[in-house]
Structure formats: structure tokens, C-alpha cells
Protein backbone atom coordinates (compact mmCIF):
# COMPACT_ATOMS: atom_id res chain seq x y z
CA UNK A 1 9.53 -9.39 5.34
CA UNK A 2 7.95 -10.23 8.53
CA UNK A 3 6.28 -13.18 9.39
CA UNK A 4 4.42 -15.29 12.26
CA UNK A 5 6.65 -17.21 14.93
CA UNK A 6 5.31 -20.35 13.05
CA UNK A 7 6.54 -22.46 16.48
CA UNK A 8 4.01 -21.14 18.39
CA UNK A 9 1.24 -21.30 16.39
CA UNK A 10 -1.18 -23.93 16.71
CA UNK A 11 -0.84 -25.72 13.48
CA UNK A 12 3.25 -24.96 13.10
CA UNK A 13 3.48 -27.13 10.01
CA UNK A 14 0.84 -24.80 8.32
CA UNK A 15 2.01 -22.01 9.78
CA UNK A 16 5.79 -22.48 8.30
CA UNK A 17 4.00 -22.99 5.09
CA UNK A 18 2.38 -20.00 5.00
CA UNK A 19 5.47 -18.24 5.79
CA UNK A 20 6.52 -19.87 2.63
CA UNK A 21 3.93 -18.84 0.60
CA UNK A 22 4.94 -14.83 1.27
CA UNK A 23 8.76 -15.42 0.50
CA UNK A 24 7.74 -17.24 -2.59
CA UNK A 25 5.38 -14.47 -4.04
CA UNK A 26 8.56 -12.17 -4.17
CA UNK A 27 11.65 -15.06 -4.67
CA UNK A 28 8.92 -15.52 -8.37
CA UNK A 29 9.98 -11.87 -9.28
CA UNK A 30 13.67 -12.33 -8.51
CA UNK A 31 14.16 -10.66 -4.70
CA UNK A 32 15.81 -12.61 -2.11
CA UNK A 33 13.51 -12.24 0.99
CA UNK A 34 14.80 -11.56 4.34
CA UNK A 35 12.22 -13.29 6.74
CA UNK A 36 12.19 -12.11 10.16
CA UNK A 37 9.84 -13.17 13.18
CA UNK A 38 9.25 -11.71 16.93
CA UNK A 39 12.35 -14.34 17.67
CA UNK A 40 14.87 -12.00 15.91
CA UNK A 41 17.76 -11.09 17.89
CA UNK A 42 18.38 -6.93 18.13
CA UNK A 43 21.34 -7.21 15.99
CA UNK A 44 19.68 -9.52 13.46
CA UNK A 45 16.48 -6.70 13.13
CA UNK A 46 19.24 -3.99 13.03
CA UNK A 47 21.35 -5.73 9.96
CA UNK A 48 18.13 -6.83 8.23
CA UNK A 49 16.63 -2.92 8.54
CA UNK A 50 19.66 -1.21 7.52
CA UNK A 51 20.11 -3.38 4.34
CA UNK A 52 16.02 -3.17 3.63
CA UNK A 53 15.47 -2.20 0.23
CA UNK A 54 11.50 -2.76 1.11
CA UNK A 55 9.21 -4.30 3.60
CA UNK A 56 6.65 -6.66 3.00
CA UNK A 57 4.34 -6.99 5.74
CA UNK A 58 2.63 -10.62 6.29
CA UNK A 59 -0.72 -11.35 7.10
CA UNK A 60 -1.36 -13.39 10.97
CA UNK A 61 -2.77 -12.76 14.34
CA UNK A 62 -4.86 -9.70 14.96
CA UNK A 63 -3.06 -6.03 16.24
CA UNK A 64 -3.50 -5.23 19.75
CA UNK A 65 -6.29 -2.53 19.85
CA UNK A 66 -3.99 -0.66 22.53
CA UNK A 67 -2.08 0.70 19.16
CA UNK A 68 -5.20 2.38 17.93
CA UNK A 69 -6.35 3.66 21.20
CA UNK A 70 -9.62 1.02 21.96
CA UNK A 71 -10.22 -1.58 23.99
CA UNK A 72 -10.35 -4.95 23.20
CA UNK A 73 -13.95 -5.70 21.14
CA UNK A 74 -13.41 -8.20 19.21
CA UNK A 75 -10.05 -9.04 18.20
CA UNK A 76 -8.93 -12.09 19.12
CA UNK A 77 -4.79 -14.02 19.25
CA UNK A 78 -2.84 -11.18 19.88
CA UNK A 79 0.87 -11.46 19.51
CA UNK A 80 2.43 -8.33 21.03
CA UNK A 81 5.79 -9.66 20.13
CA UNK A 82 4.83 -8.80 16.68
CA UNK A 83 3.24 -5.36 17.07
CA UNK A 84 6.83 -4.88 18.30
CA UNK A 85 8.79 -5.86 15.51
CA UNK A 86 6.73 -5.04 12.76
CA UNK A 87 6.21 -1.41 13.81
CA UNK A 88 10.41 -1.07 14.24
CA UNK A 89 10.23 -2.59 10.66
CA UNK A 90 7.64 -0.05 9.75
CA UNK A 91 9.88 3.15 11.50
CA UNK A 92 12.72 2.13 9.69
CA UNK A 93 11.02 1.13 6.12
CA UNK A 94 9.77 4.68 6.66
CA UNK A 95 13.26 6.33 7.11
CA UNK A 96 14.59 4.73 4.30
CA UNK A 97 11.66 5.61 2.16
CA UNK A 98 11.66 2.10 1.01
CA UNK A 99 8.26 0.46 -1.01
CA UNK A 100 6.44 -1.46 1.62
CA UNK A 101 3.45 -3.64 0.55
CA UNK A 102 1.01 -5.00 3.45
CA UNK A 103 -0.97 -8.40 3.16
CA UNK A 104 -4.38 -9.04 5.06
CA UNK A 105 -3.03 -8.12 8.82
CA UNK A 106 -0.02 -6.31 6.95
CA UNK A 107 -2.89 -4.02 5.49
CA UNK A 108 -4.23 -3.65 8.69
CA UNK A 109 -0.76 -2.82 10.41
CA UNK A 110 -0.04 -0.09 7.45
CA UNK A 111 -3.48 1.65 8.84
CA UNK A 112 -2.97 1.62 12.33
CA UNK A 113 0.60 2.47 11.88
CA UNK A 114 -0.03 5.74 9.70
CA UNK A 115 -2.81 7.19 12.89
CA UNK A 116 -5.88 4.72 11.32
CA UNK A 117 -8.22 2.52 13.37
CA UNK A 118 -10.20 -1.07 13.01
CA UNK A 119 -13.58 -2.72 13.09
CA UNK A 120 -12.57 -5.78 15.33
CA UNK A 121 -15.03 -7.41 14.00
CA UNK A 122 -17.46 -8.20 10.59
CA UNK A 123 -19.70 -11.19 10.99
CA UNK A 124 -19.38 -13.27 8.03
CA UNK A 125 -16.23 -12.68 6.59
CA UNK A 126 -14.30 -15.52 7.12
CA UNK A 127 -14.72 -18.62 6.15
CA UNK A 128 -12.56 -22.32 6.59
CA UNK A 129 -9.17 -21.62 7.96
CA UNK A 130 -6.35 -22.19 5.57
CA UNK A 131 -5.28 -25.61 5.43
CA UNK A 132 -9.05 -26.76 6.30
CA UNK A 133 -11.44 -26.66 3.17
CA UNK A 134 -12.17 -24.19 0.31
CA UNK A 135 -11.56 -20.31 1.29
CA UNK A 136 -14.49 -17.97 1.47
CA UNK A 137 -14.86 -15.48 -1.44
CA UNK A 138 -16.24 -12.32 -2.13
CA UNK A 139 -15.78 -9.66 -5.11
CA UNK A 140 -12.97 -6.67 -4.87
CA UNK A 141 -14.24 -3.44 -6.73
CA UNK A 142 -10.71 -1.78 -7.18
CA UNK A 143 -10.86 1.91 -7.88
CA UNK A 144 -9.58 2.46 -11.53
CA UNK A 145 -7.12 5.61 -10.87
CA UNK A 146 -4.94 4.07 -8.06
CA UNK A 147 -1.80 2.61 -8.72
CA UNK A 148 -3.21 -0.95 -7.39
CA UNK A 149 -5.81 -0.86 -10.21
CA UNK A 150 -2.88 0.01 -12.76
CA UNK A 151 -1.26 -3.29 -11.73
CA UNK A 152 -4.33 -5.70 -11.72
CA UNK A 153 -6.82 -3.75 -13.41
CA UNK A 154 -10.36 -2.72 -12.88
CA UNK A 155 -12.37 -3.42 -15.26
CA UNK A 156 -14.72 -5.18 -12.74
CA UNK A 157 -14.92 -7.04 -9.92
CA UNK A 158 -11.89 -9.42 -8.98
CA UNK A 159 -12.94 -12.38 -6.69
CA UNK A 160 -10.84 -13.05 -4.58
CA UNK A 161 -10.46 -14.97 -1.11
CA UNK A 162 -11.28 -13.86 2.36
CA UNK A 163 -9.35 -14.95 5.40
CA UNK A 164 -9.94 -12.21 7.83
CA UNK A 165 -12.30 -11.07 10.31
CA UNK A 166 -11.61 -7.48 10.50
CA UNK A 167 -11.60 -4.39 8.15
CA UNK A 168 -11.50 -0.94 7.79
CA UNK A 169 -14.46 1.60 7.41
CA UNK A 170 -13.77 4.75 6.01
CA UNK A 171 -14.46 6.41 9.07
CA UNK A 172 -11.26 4.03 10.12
CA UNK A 173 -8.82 5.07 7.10
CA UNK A 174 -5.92 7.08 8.39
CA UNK A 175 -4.79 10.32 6.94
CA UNK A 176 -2.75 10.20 3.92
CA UNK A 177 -3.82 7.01 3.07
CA UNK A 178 -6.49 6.27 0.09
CA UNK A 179 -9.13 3.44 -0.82
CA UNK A 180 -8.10 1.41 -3.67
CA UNK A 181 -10.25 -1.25 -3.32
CA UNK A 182 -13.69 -1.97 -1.29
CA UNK A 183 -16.03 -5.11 -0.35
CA UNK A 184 -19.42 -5.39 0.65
CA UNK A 185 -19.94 -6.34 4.53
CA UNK A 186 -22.26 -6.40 7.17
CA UNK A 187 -20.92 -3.71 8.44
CA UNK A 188 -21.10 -1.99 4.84
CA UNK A 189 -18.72 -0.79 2.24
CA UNK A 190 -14.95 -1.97 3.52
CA UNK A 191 -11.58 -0.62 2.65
CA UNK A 192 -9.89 -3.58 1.07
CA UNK A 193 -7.21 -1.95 -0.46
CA UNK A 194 -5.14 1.23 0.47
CA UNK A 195 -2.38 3.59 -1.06
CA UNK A 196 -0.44 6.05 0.20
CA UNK A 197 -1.63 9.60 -0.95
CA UNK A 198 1.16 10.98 -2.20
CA UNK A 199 2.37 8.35 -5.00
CA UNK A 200 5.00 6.68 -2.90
CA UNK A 201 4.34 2.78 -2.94
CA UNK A 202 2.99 2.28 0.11
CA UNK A 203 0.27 -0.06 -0.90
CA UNK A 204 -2.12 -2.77 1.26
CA UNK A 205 -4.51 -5.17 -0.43
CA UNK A 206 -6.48 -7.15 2.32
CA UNK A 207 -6.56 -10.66 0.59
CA UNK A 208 -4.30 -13.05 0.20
CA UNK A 209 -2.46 -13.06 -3.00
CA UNK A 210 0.00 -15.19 -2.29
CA UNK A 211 -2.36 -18.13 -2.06
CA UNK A 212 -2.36 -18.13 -5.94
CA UNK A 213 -5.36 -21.10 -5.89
CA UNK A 214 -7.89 -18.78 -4.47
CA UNK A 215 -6.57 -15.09 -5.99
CA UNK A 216 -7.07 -14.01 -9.58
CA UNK A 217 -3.56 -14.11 -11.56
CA UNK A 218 -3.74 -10.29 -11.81
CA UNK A 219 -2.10 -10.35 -8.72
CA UNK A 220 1.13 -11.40 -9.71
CA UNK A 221 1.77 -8.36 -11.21
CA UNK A 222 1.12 -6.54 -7.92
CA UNK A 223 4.38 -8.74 -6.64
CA UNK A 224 6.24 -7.44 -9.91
CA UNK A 225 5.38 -4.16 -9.23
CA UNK A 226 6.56 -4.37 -5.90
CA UNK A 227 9.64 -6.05 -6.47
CA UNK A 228 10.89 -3.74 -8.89
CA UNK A 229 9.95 -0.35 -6.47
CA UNK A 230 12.49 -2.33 -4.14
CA UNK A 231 15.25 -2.35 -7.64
CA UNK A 232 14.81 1.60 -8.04
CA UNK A 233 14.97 2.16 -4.37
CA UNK A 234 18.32 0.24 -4.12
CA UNK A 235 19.73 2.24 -7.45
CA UNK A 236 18.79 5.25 -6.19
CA UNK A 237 20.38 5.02 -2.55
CA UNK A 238 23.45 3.86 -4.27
CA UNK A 239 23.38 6.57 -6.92
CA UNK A 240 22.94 9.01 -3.77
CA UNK A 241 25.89 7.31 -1.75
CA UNK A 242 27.98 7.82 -4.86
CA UNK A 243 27.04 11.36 -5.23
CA UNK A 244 28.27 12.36 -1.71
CA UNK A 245 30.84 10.39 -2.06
CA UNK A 246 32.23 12.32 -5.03
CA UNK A 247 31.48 15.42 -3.09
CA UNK A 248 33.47 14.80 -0.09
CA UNK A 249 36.33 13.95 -2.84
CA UNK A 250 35.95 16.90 -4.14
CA UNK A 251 35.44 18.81 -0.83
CA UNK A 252 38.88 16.81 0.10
């Protein structure tokens, strides 16, 4: 998973914490996270992608708009150390065809990475930081035939908590990619949740699950779901490797 330099933030204690907070979500389902920052040497990104069995992509600062062709409007503590690992994390999640599941900014990166764009900014949609008083709210309609609504349901409205300042339109909403889940804005309906297209899990959710004090319990199973993608992905690259394997014995 990637994560924020928590060093260089301005509240390091917090941010390790929240760095905490991600590796926990998954450690709950039984996956041992590999956490990697913009410090990671080459050869420590290099081990940690070839042995990826899936990506989980953190929330944080916002993208540089440079990725998605726009000026900057809006977006504010850019990291372009992190644009940098996370999309060699994303090119090589993507070769491997390995699950990858994006978090508030790791929604955002899954978009911009797959051709999509952002609104750099929606006027009230954030509320105290984390760390510094309750979290602004708002209700998640999640679209019932999506795989997210098959892991935390959609029979109405989930509230959940809102620690961002950007979102996605539909206008923004790159190809191949599908709304799973929407918000009311100033700026009108947002995409809050996205999927890939084509049933692979490839899945965003723009809250914060992982903060389990301000997200319904639904969300857990999202973090099941995820973890267990990463199980069949492993079995079936070994089953493969076997396969050939017993081909070039036979070949032999």
C-alpha cells in the first residue's frame, strides 16, 4: 500500500497514525501490508511490486493537475514525490492484474490514472481535519448492481464521513470506469465511488473507511472483499507458474 511521507507532514504524529489506520483495515482481514512512501529506495519499490498481490492506494495530499492536463485551480499540498510512486505502483498493479482498491485521494489517483479528470474544488465538503473535532458527514447513495453495493449494500443511504475537498463529476469519470456511489454537492451530483467496467476489482470509494468511528460497519466487508481478491490473485499466479512449469518439463 502506499502511504504519505508522514515526516514531512505537518502534524507527523497524526500523520503516522493515519498511515496506521490503512495497514490496520487490511492486517483485520489477515494480509500483511507492505507500506511504502515517496522515501522508498528503487530496489525497495521494485521487490515490493514484483511480490504485489494487490495495491491499496491511501488517501493524502491532492494530485498535481499536470497529470490530468489543467492547471492548477484549486488544489492545494501537492506532493509530486507521490504522483511518482503511486502511478509506478499503479503500472505495475496493472501488469500483474492484481485487485487494487483506492481510498479518498486513492479514488482520485485510480481516475486520473485510467485518462479521468478532477473538480479541484467543492465548497463545503470538508469539514475539521482529522485529529481536530468531529468529521463532516454527508449520505452515500451506492448504486445497487455494482460490486461495491454487493459488499455494503444499498438499501439506502450510508452516512458516512467527508475529508476531502475534491470530487469527480461525471463529465470527469474516465473511460472504463463506472459510478458506484454519488453525493450531493455544490457542484451537484459527485462520483463517490467507482468500479472498473469490466468486473475486475478495481474499485474506489471516496470516504474514509478506515476511520471505523465515522464510517458505517458495512465497510468492513469492503476490506474482506478486497483482501480475499488479493488470496485468488496469489493462487492463481502460482497455479499459472506451476502450469508452465510442468510444460517446460514436459517440453524438456
Amino acid at each position: 500500500m502506499t502511504v504519505a511521507v508522514a515526516a514531512v507532514q505537518a502534524e507527523p504524529d497524526i500523520a503516522a497514525r493515519k498511515n496506521e489506520l490503512y495497514a490496520d483495515a487490511v492486517v483485520r482481514h489477515g494480509a500483511t501490508p507492505v507500506v511504502l512512501d515517496a522515501t522508498a529506495s528503487p530496489p525497495e519499490r521494485a521487490a515490493a511490486f514484483a511480490a504485489m498481490d494487490g495495491l491499496l492506494l491511501s488517501g493524502g495530499a491532492d494530485l498535481d493537475p499536470i497529470l490530468y492536463g489543467q492547471p492548477i485551480a484549486g488544489s492545494v499540498g501537492i506532493e509530486p514525490d507521490r504522483d511518482a510512486l503511486e502511478a509506478e505502483a499503479w503500472s505495475a498493479a496493472i501488469a500483474r492484474s492484481v485487485p487494487i482498491l483506492g481510498l479518498c485521494r486513492g479514488l482520485q489517483a485510480i481516475n486520473v490514472f485510467s485518462g479521468g479528470s478532477l473538480l479541484q474544488h467543492v465548497d463545503g465538503h470538508v469539514g475539521a481535519a482529522w485529529g481536530h473535532g468531529p468529521a463532516a458527514t454527508h449520505p452515500l447513495r451506492v448504486e445497487p448492481r455494482t460490486a461495491l453495493g454487493s459488499f455494503v449494500g444499498a438499501d439506502g443511504p450510508l452516512v458516512v464521513n467527508s475529508y476531502h475537498h475534491q470530487g469527480i463529476r461525471p463529465d470527469d469519470l474516465a473511460p472504463g470506469l463506472v459510478a458506484s456511489a454519488w453525493a450531493d454537492s455544490s457542484a451537484g451530483d459527485l462520483v463517490e465511488g467507482l468500479e472498473a467496467a469490466d468486473g475486475r476489482f478495481l474499485i474506489g470509494i471516496q470516504c474514509h473507511p478506515e476511520r471505523i468511528d465515522t464510517t458505517p460497519a458495512a465497510f468492513e466487508r469492503l476490506f474482506a472483499a478486497f483482501v480475499a481478491a488479493t488470496r485468488a490473485a496469489r493462487a492463481a499466479r502460482a497455479a499459472r507458474t506451476a502450469r508452465a512449469a510442468l510444460e517446460g518439463t514436459g517440453r524438456g
